[in-house]
C-alpha atoms as a PDB file:
ATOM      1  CA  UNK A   1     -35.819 -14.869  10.667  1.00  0.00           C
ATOM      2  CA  UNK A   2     -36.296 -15.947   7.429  1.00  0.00           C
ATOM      3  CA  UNK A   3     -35.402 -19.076   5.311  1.00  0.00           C
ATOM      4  CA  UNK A   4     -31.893 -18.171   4.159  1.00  0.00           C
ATOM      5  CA  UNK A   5     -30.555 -20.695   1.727  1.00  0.00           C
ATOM      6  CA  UNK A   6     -26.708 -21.004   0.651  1.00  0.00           C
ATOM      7  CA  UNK A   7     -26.430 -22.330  -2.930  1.00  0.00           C
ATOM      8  CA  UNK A   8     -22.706 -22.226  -3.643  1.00  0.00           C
ATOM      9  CA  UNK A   9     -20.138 -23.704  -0.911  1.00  0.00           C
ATOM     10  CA  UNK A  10     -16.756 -22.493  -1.576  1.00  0.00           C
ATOM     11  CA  UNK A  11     -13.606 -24.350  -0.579  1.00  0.00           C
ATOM     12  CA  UNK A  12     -10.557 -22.712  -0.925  1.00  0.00           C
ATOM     13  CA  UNK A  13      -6.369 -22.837  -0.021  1.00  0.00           C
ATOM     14  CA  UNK A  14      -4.904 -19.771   0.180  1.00  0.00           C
ATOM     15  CA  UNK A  15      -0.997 -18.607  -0.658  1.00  0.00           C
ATOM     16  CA  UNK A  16       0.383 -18.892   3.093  1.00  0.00           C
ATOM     17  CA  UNK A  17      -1.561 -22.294   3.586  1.00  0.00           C
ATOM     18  CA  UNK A  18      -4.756 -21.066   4.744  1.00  0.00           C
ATOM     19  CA  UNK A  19      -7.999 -22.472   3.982  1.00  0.00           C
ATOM     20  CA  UNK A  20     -11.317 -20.784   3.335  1.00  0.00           C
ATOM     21  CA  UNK A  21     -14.724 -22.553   3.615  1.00  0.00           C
ATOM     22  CA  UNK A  22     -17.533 -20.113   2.902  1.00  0.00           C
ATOM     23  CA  UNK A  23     -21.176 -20.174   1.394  1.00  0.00           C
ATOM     24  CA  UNK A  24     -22.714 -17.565  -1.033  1.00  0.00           C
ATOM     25  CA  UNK A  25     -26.375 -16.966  -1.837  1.00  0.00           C
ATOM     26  CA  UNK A  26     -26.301 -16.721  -5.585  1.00  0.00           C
ATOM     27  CA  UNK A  27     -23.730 -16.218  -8.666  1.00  0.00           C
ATOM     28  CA  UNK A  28     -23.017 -12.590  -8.024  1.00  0.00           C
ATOM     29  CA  UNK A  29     -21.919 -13.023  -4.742  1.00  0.00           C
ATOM     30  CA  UNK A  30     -19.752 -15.963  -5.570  1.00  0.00           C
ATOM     31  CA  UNK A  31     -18.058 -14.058  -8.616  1.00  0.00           C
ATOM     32  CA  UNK A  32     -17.485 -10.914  -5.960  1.00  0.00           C
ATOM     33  CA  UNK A  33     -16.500 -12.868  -3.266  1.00  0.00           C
ATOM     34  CA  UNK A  34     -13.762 -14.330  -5.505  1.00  0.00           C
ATOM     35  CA  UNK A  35     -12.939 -11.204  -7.421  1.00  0.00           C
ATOM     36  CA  UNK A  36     -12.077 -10.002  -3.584  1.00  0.00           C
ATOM     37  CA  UNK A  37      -9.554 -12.714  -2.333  1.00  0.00           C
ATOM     38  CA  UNK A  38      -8.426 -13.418  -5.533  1.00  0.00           C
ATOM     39  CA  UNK A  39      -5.086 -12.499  -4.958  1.00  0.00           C
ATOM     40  CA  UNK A  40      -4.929 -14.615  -1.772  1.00  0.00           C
ATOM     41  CA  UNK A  41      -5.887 -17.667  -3.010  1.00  0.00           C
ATOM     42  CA  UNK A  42      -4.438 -20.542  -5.052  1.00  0.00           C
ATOM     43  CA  UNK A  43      -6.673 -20.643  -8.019  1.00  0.00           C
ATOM     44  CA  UNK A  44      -6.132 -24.341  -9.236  1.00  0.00           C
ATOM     45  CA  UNK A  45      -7.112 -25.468  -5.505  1.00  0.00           C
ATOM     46  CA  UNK A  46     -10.598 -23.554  -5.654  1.00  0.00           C
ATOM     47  CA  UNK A  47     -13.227 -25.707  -5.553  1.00  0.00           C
ATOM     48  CA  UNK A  48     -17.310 -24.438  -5.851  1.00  0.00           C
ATOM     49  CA  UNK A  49     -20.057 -26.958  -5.020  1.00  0.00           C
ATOM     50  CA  UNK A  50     -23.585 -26.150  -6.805  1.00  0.00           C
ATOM     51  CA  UNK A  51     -26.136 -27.694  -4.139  1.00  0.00           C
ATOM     52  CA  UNK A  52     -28.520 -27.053  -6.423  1.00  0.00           C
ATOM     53  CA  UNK A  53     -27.166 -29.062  -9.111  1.00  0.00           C
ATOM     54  CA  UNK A  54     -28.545 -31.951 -10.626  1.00  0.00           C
ATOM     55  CA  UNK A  55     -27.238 -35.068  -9.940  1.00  0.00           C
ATOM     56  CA  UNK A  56     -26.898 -36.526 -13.167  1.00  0.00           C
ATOM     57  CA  UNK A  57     -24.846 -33.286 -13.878  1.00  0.00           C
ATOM     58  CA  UNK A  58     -22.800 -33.901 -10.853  1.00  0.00           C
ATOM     59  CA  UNK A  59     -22.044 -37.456 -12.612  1.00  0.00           C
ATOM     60  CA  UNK A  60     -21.402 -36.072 -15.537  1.00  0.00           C
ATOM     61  CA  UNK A  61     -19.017 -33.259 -13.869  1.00  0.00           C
ATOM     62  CA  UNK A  62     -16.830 -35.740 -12.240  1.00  0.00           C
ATOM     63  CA  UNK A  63     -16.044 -37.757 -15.307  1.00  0.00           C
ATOM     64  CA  UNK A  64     -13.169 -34.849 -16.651  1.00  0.00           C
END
């Protein structure tokens, strides 16, 4: 097995109340995974975590 690393952590509500936790790999996954369940989820309630951001830019993010 090899080191598998999950950069984006994807938290998510859907329409009926559900809730989606998932990890993706890199962008393109994240943009497809999204582009599929799209029309299941509540968009304003999507929340993406970079775990490879930096932490002054995770500062900096908060402060909207």
């Amino acid at each position: 097995m090899g080191n598998i690393s999950n950069r984006y952590v994807i938290n998510a509500v859907g329409k009926g109340g559900q809730t989606y936790l998932t990890h993706c790999q890199d962008k393109e996954a994240l943009k497809k995974w999204i582009a599929d369940h799209e029309d299941h989820l509540v968009m304003h309630e999507l929340k993406i975590v970079d775990k490879k951001k930096h932490p002054l830019l995770k500062l900096f993010s908060l402060i909207r």
